[in-house]
C-alpha atoms as a PDB file:
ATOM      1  CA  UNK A   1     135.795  82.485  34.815  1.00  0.00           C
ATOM      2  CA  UNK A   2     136.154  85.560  36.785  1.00  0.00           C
ATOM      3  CA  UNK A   3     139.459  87.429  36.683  1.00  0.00           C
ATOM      4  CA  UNK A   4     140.576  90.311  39.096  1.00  0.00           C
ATOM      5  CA  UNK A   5     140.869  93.518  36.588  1.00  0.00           C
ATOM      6  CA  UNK A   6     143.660  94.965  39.693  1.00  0.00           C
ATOM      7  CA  UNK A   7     145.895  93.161  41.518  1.00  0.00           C
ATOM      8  CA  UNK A   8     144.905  92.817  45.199  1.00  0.00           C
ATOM      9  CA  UNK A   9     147.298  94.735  47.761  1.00  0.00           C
ATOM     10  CA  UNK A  10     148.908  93.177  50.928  1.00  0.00           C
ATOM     11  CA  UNK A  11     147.216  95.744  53.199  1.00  0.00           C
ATOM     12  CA  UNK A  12     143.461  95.063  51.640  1.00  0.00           C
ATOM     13  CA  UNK A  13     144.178  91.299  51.722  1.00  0.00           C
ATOM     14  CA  UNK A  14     145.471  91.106  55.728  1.00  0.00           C
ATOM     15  CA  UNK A  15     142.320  93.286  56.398  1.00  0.00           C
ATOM     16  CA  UNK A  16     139.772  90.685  55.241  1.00  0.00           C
ATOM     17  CA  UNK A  17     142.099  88.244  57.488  1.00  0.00           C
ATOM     18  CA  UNK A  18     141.879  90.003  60.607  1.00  0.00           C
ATOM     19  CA  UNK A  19     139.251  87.520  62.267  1.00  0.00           C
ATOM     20  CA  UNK A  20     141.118  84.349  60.838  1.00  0.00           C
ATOM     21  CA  UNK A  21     143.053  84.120  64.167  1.00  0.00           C
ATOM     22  CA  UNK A  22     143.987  81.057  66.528  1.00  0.00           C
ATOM     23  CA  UNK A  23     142.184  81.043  69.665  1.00  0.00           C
ATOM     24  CA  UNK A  24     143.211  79.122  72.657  1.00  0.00           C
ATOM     25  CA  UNK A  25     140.989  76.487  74.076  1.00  0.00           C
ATOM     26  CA  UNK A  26     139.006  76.738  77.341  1.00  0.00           C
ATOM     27  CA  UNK A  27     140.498  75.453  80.380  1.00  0.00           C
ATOM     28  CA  UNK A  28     138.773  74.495  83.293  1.00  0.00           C
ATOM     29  CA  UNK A  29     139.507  72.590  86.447  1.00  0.00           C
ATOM     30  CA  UNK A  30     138.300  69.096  87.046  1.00  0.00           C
ATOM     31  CA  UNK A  31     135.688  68.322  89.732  1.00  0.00           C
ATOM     32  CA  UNK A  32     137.487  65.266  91.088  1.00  0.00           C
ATOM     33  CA  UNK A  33     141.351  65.988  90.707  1.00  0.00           C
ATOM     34  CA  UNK A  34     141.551  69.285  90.190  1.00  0.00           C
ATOM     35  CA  UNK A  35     144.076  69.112  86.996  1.00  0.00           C
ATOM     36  CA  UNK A  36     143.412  71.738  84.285  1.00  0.00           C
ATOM     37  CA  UNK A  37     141.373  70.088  81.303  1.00  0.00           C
ATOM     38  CA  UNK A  38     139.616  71.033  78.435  1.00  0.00           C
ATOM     39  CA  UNK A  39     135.795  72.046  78.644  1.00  0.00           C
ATOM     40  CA  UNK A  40     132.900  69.395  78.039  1.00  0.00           C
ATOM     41  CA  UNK A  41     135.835  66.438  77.752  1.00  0.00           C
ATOM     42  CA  UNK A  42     137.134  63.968  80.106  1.00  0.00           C
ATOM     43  CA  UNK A  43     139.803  64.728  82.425  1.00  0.00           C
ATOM     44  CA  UNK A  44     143.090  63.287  81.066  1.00  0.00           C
ATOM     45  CA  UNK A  45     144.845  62.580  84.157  1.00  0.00           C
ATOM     46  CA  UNK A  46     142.153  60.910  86.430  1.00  0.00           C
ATOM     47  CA  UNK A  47     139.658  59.866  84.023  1.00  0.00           C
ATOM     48  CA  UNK A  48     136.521  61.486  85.355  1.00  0.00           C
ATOM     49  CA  UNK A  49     133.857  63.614  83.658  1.00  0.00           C
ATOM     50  CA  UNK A  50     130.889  65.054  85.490  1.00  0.00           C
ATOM     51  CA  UNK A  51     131.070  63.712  88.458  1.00  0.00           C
ATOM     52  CA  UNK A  52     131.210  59.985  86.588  1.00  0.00           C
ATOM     53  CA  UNK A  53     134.473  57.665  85.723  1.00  0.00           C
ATOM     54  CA  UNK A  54     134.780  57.237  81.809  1.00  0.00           C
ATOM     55  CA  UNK A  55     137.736  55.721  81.559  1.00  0.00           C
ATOM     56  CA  UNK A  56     141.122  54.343  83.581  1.00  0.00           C
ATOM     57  CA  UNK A  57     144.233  56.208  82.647  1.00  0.00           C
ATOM     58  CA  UNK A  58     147.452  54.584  81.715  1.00  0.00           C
ATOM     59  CA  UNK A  59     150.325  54.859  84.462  1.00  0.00           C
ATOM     60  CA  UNK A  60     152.792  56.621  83.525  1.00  0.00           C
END
């Protein structure tokens, strides 16, 4: 097994991590209702996904 010969600092560490960040997914705005959804899934609120009904929503 491999061992470090010098201990790895904080700064050199956090720079190999800079790309490991959270991104936020992509809204867009249903067809049919207009509600904000996420992008190539079924609107949550009215069902509906490319111009077709997948599903019935629950009342609420």
């Amino acid at each position: 097994m491999a061992h470090p010969k010098r201990k790895i600092s904080k700064s050199r560490r956090d720079k190999r991590r800079t790309h490991y960040k959270a991104t936020a997914p992509t809204l867009s705005t249903c067809s049919n209702c207009g509600e904000m959804k996420m992008a190539h899934r079924a609107c949550p609120s009215c069902g509906y996904y490319n111009d077709r009904s997948m599903f019935i929503p629950k009342a609420e």
